[in-house]
N, C-alpha and C. Protein backbone atom coordinates (compact mmCIF):
# COMPACT_ATOMS: atom_id res chain seq x y z
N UNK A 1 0.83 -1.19 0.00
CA UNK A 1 0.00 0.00 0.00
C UNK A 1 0.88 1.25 0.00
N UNK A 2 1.73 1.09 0.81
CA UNK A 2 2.98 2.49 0.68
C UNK A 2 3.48 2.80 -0.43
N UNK A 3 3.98 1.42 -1.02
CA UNK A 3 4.64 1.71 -2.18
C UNK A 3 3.26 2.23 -3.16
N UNK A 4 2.61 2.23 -3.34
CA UNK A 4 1.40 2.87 -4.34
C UNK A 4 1.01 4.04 -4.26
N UNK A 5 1.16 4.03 -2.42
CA UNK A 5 0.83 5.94 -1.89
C UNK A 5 1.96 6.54 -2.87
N UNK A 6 2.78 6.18 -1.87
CA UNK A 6 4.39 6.95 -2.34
C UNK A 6 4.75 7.49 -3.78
N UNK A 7 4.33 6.61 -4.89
CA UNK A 7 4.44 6.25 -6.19
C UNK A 7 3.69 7.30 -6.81
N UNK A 8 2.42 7.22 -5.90
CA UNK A 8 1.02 8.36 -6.81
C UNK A 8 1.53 9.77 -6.59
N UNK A 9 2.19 10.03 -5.18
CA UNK A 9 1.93 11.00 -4.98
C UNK A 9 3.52 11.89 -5.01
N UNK A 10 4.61 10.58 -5.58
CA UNK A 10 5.81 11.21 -6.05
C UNK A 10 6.40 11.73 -4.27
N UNK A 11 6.00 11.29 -3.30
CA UNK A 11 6.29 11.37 -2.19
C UNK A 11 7.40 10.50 -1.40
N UNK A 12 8.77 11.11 -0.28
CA UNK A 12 9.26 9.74 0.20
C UNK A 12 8.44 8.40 0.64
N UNK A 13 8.60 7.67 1.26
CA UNK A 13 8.57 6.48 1.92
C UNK A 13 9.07 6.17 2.80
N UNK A 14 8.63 5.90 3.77
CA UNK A 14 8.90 5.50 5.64
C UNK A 14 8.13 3.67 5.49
N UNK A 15 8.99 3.33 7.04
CA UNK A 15 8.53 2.40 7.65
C UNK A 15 8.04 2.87 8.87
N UNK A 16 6.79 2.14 9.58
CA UNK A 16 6.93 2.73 10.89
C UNK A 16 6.72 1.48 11.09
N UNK A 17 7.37 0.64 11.74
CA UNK A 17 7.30 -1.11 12.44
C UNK A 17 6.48 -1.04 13.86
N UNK A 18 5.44 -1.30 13.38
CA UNK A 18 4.57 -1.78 14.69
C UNK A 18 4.27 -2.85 14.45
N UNK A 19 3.76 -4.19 15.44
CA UNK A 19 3.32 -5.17 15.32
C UNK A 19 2.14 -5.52 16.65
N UNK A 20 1.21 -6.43 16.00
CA UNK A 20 0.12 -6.43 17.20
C UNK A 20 0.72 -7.87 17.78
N UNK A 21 0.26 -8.08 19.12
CA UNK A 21 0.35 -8.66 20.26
C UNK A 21 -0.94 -9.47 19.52
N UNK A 22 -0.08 -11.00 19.33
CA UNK A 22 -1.06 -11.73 18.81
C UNK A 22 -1.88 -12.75 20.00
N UNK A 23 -3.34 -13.22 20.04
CA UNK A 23 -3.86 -14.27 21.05
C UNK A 23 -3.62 -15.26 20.89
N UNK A 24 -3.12 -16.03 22.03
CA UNK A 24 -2.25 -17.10 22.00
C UNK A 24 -2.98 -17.63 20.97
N UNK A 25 -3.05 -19.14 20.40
CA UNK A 25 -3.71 -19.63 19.55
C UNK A 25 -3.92 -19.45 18.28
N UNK A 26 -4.22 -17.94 17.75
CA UNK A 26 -4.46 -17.21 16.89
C UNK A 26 -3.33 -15.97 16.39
N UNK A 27 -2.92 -16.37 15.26
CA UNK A 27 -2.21 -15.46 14.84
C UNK A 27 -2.69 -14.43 14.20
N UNK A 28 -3.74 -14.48 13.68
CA UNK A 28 -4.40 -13.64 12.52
C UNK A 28 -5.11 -12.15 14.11
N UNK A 29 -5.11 -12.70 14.94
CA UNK A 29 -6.09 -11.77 15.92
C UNK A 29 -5.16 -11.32 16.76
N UNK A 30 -5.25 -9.81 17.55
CA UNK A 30 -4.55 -9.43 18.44
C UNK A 30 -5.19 -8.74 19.75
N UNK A 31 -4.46 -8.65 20.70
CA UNK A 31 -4.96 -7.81 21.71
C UNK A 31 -4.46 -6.45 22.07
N UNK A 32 -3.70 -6.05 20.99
CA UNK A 32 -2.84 -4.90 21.70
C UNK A 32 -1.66 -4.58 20.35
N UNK A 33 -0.70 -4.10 20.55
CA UNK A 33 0.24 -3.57 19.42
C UNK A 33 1.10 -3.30 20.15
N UNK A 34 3.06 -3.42 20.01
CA UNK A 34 3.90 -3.01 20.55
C UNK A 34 4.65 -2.03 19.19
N UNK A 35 5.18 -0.65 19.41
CA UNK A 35 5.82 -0.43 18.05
C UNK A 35 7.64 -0.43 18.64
N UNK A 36 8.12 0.26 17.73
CA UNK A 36 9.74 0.00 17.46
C UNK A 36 10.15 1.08 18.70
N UNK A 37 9.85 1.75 19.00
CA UNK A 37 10.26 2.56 20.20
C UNK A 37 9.71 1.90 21.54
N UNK A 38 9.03 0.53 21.43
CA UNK A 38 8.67 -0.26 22.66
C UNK A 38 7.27 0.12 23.41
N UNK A 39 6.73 1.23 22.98
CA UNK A 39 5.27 1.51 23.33
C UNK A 39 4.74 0.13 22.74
N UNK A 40 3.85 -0.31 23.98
CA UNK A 40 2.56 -1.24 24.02
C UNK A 40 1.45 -0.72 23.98
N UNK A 41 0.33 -0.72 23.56
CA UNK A 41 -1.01 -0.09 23.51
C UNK A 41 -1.76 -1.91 23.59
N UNK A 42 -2.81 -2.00 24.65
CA UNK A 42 -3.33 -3.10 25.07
C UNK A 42 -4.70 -2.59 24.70
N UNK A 43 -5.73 -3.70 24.67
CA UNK A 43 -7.14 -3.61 23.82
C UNK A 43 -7.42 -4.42 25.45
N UNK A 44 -7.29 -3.60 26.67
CA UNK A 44 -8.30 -3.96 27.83
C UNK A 44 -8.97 -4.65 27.92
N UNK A 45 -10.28 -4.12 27.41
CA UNK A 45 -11.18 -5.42 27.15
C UNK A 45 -10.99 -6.84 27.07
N UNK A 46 -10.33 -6.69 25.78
CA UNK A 46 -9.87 -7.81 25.37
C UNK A 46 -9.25 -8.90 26.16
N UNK A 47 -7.97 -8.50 26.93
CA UNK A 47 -7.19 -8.88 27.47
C UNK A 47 -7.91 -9.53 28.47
N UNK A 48 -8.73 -8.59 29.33
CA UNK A 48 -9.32 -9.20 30.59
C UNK A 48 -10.14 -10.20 30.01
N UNK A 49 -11.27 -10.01 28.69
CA UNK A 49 -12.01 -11.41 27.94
C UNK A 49 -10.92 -12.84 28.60
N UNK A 50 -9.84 -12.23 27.89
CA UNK A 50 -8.91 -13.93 27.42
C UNK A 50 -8.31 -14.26 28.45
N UNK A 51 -8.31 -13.42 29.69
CA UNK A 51 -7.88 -13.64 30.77
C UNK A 51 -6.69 -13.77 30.71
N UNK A 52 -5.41 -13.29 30.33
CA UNK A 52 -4.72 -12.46 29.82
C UNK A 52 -3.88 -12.29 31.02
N UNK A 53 -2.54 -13.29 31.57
CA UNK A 53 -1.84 -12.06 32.82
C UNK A 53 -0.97 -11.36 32.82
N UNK A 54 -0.68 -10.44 33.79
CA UNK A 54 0.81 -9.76 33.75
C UNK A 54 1.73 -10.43 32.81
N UNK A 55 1.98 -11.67 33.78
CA UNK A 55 2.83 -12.29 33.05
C UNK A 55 3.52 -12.57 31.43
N UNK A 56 1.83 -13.11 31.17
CA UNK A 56 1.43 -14.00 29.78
C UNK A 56 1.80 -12.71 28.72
N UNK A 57 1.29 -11.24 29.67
CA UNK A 57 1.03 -10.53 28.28
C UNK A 57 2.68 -9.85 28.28
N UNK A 58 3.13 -9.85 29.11
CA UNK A 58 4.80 -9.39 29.40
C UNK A 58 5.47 -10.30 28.24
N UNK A 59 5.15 -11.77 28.29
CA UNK A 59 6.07 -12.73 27.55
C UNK A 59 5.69 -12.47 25.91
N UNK A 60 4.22 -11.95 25.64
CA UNK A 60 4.01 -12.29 24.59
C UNK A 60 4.69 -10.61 23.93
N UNK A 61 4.86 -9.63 24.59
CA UNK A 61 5.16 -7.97 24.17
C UNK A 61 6.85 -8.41 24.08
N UNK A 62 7.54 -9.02 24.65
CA UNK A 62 8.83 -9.26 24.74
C UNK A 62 9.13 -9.94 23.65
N UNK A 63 8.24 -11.24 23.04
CA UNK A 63 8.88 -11.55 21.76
C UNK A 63 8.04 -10.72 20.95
N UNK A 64 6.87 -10.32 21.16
CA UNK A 64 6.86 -9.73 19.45
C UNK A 64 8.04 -8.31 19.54
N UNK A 65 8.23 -7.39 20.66
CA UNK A 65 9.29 -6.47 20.35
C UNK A 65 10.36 -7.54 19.76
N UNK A 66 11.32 -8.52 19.71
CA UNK A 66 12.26 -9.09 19.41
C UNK A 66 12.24 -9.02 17.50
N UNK A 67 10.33 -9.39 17.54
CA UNK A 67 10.32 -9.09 15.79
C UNK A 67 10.20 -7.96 15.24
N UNK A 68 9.55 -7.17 16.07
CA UNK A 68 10.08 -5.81 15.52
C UNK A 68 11.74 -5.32 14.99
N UNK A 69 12.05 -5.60 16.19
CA UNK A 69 13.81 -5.64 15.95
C UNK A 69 14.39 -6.26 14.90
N UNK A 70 14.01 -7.41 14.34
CA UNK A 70 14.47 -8.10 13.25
C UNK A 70 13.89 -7.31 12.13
N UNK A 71 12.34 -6.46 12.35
CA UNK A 71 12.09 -6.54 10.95
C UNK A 71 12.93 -5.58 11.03
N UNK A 72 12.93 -4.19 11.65
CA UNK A 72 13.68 -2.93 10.93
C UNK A 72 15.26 -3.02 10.91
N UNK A 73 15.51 -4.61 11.53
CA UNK A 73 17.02 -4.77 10.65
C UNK A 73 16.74 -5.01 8.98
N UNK A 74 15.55 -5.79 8.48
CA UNK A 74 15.27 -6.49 7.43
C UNK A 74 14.54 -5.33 6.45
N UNK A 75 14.40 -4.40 6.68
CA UNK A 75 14.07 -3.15 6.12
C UNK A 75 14.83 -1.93 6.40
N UNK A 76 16.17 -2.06 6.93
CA UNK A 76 17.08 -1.25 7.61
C UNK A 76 16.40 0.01 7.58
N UNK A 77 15.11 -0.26 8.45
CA UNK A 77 14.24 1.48 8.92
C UNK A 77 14.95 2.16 10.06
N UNK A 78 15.28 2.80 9.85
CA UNK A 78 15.38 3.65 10.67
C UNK A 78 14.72 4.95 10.19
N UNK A 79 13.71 5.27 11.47
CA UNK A 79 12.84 6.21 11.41
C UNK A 79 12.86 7.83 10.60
N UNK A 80 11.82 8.12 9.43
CA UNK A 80 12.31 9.02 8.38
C UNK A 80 12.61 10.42 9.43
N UNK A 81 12.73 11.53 9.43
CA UNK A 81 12.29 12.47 10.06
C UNK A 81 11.08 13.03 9.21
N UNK A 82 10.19 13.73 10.46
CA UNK A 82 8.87 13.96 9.95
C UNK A 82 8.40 15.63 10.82
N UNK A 83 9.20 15.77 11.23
CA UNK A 83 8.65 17.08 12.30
C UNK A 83 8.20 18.36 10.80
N UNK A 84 7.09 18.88 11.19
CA UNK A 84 6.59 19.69 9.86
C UNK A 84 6.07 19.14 8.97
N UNK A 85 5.87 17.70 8.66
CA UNK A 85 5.67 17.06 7.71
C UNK A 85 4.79 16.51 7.76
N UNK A 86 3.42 16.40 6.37
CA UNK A 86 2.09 15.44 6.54
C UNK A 86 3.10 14.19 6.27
N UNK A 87 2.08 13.13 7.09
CA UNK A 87 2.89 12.00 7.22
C UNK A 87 1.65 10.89 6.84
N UNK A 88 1.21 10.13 5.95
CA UNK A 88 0.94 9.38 5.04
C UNK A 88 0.92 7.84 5.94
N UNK A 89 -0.32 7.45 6.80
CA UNK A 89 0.32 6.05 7.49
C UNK A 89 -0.91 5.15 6.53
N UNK A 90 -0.26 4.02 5.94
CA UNK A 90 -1.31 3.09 5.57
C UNK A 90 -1.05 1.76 6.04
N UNK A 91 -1.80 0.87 5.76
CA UNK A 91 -2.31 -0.95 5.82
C UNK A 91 -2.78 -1.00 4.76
N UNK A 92 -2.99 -2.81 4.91
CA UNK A 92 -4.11 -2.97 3.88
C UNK A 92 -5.41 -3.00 4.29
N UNK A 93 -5.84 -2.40 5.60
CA UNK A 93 -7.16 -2.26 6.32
C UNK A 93 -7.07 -2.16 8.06
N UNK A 94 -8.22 -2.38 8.49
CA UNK A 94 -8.26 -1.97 9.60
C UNK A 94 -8.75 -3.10 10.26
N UNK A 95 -8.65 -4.22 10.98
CA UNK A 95 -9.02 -4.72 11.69
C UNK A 95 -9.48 -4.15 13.12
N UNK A 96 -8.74 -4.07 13.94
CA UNK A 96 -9.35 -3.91 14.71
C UNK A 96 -9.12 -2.36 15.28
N UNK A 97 -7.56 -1.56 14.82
CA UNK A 97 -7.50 -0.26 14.81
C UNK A 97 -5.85 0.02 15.74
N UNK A 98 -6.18 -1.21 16.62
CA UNK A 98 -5.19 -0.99 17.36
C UNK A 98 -3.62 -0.39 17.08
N UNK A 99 -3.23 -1.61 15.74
CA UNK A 99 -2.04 -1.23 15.47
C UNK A 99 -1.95 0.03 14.83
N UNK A 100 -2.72 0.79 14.11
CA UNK A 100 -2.87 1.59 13.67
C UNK A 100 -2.49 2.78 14.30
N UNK A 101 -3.33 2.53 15.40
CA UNK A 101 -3.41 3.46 16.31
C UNK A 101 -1.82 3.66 17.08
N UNK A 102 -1.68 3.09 17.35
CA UNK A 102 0.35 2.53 17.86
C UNK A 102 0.96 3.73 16.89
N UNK A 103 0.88 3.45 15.54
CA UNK A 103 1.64 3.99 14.56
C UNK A 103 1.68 5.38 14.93
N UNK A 104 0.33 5.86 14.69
CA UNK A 104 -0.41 7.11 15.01
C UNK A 104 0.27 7.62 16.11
N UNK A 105 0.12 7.39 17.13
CA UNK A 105 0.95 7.54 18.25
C UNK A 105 2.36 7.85 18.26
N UNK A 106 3.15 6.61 18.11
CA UNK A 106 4.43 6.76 17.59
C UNK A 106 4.68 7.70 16.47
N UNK A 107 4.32 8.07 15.69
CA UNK A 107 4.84 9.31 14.55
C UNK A 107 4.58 10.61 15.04
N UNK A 108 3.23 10.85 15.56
CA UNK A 108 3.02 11.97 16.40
C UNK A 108 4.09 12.22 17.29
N UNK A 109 4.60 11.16 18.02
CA UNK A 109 5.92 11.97 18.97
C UNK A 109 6.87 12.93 18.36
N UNK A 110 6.72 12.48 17.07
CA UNK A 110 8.40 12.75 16.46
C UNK A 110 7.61 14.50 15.90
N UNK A 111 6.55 15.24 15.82
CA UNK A 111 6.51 16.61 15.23
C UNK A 111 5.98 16.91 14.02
N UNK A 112 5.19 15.85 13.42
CA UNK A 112 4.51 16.07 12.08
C UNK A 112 3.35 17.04 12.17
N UNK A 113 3.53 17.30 11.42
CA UNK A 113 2.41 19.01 10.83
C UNK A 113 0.81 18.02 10.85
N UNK A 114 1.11 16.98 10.34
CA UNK A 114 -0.51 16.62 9.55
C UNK A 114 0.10 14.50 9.89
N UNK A 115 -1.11 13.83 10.70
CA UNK A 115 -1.13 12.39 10.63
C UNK A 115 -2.67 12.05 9.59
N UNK A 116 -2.40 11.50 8.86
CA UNK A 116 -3.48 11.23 7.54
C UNK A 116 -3.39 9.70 7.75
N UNK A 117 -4.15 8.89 7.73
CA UNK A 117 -4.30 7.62 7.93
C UNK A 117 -5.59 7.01 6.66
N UNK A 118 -5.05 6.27 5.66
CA UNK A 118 -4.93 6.15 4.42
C UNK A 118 -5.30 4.39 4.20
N UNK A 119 -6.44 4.00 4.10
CA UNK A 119 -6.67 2.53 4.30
C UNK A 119 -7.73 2.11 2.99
N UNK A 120 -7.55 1.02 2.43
CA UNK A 120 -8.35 0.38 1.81
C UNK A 120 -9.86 -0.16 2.23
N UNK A 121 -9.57 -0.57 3.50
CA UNK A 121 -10.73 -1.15 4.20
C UNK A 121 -10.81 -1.00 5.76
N UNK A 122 -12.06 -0.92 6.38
CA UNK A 122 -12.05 -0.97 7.93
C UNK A 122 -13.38 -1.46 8.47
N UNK A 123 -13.02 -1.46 9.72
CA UNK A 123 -14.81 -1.89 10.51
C UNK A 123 -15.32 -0.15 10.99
N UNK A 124 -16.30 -0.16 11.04
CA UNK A 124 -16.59 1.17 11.63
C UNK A 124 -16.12 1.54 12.66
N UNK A 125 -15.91 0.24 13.66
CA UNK A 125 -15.63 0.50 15.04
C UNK A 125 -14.04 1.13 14.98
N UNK A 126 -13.28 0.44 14.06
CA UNK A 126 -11.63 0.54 13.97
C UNK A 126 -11.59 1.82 12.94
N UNK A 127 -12.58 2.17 12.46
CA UNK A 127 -12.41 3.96 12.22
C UNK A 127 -12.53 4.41 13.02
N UNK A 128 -13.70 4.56 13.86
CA UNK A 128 -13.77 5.59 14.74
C UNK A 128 -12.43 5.49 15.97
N UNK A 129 -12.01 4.23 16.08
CA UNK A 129 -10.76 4.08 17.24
C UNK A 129 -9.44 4.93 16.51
N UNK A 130 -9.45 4.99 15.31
CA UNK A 130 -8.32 5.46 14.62
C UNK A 130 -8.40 7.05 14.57
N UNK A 131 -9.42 7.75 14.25
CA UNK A 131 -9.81 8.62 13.89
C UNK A 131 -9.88 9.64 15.36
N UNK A 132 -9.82 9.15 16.15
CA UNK A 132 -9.55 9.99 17.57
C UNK A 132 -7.66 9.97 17.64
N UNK A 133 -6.94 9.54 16.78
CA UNK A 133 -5.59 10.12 16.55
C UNK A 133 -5.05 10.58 15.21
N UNK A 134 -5.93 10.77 14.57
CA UNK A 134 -5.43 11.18 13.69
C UNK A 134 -6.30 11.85 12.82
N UNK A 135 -5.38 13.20 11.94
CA UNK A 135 -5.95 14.63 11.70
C UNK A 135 -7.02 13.76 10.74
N UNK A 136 -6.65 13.09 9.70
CA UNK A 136 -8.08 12.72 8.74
C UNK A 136 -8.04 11.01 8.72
N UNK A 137 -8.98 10.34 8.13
CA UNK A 137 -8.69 9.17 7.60
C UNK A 137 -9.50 9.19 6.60
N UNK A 138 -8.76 8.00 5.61
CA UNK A 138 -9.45 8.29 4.05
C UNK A 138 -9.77 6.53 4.41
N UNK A 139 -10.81 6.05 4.16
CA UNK A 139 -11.17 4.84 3.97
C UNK A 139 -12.45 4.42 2.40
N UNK A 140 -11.78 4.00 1.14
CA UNK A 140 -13.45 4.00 0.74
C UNK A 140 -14.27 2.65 0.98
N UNK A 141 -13.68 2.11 1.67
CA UNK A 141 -14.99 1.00 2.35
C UNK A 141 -14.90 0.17 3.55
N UNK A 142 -16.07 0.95 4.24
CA UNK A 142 -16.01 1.12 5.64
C UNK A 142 -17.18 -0.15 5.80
N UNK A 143 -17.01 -1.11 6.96
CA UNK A 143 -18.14 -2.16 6.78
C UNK A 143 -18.79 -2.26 8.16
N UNK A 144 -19.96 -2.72 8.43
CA UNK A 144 -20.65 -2.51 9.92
C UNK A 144 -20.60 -4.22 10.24
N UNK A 145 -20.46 -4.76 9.28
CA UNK A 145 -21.17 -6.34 9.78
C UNK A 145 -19.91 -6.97 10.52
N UNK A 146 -20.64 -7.77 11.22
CA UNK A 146 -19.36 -8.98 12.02
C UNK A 146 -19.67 -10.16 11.85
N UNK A 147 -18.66 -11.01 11.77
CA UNK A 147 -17.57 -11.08 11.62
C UNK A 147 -16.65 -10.22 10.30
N UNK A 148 -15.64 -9.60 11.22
CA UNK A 148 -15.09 -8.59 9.84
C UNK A 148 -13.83 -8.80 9.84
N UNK A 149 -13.06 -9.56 8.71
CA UNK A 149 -11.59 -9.69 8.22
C UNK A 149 -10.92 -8.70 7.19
N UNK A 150 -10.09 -8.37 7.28
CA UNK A 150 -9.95 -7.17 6.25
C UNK A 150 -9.91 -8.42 4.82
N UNK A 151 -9.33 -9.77 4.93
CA UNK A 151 -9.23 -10.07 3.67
C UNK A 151 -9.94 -10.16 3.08
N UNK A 152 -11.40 -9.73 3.50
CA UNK A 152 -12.83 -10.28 2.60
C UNK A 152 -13.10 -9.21 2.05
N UNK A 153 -12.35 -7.91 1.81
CA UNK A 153 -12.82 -7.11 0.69
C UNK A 153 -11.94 -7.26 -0.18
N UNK A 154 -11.02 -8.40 -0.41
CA UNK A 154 -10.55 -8.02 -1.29
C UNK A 154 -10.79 -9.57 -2.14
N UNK A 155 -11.04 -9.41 -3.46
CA UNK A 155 -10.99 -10.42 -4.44
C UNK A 155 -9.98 -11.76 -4.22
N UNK A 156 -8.66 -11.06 -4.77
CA UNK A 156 -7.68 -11.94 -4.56
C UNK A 156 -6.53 -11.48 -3.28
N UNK A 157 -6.69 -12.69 -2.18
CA UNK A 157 -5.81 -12.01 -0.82
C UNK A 157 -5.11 -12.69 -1.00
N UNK A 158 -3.40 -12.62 -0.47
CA UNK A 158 -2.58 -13.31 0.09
C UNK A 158 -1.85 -12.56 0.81
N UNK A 159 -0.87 -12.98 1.94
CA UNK A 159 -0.03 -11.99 2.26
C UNK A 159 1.16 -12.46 1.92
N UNK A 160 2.18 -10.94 2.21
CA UNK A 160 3.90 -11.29 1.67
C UNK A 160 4.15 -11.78 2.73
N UNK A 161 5.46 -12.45 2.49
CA UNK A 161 6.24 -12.72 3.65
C UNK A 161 7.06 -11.11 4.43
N UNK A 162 7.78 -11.51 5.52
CA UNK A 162 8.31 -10.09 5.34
C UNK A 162 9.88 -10.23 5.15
N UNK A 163 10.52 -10.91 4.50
CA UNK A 163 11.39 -10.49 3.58
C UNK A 163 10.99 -10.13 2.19
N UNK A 164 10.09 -10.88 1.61
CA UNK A 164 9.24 -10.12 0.80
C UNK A 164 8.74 -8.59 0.40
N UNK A 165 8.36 -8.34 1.39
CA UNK A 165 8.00 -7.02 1.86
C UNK A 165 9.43 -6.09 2.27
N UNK A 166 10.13 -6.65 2.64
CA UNK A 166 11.54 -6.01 2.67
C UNK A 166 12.18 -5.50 1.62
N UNK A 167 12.51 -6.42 0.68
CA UNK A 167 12.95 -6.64 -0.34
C UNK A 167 11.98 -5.20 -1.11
N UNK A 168 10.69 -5.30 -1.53
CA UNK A 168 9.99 -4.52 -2.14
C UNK A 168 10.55 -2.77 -1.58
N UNK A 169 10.68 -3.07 -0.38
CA UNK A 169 10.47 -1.51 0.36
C UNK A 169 11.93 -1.39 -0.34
N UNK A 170 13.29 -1.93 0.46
CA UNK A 170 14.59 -1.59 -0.07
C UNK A 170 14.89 -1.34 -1.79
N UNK A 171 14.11 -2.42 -2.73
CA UNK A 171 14.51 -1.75 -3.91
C UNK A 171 13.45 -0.42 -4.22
N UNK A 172 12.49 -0.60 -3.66
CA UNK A 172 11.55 1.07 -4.00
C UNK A 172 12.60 2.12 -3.55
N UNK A 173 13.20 1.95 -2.12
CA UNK A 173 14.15 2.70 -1.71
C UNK A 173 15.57 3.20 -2.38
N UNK A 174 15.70 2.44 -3.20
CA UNK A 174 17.37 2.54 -3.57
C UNK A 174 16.91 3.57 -5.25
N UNK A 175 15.87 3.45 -5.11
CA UNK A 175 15.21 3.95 -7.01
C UNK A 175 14.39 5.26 -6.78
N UNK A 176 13.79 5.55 -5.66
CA UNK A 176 12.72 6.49 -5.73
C UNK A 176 12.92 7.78 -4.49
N UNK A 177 13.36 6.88 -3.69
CA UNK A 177 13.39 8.40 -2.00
C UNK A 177 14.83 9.03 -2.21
N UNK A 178 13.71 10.45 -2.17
CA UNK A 178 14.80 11.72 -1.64
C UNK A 178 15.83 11.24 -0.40
């Protein structure tokens, strides 16, 4: 999705590496988001649902930070500067908002003029959670029903791996950013 923003709008390209805090069992679902500066953002609710402890959720924020760390070795991100700057965050949708929201968070520290949050797809609920951090969001299809996967708006889904996704970002990088 970046690389397409970026592309249209003749704009750099950032990483911002957040990853959600997945439920045990389930990889596809999360309770929370840790990003690359180590902020956790927890989905409460949630947590207390799955019954969720100190502990459990300590062990599970400790390795996913570990993948964070690998990815922005594997995308050698290090964070664009953005202070003054509209800053462009996308996915390929919104599940549940959380990680999103992480991002949002995390880029706002750093001094951007304008956070625009830029998605293909969402639940209503994970707009409106997004949209309390950030200046606009552009979504054109927003869905009310549940069960809601982001992959079901799209025709043909798969996901990259993330060297895959590495690979894509570094050669966009070496050809296109200021």
């Amino acid at each position: 999705m970046g690389i397409e923003i970026a592309g249209s709008l003749r704009a750099p390209l950032g990483v911002e590496i957040v990853r959600k805090l997945q439920i045990p069992g389930n990889t596809e679902a999360g309770f929370g988001s840790v990003t690359s500066g180590g902020d956790i953002l927890l989905n409460q609710i949630l947590v207390k649902a799955l019954r969720l402890g100190p502990e459990q959720v300590r062990r599970i924020a400790s390795a996913t930070m570990d993948e964070v760390r690998h990815r922005q070795g594997l995308f050698c991100a290090a964070p664009r500067p953005v202070e003054g700057r509209t800053v462009i965050l996308t996915d390929d949708g919104l599940a549940s908002g959380f990680t999103m929201v992480a991002a949002a968070r995390s880029v706002r520290r750093r001094g951007p003029k304008k956070v625009i949050v830029a998605i293909p797809t969402a639940h209503e609920s994970s707009m409106a959670r997004v949209e309390k951090v950030a200046d606009r969001v552009v979504c054109p299809d927003v869905r009310r029903a549940r069960p809601f996967a982001v992959a079901d708006a799209y025709e043909c889904w798969f996901d990259l791996t993330t060297d895959e996704a590495a690979g894509l970002f570094r050669e966009w990088q070496a050809t296109n950013n200021p």
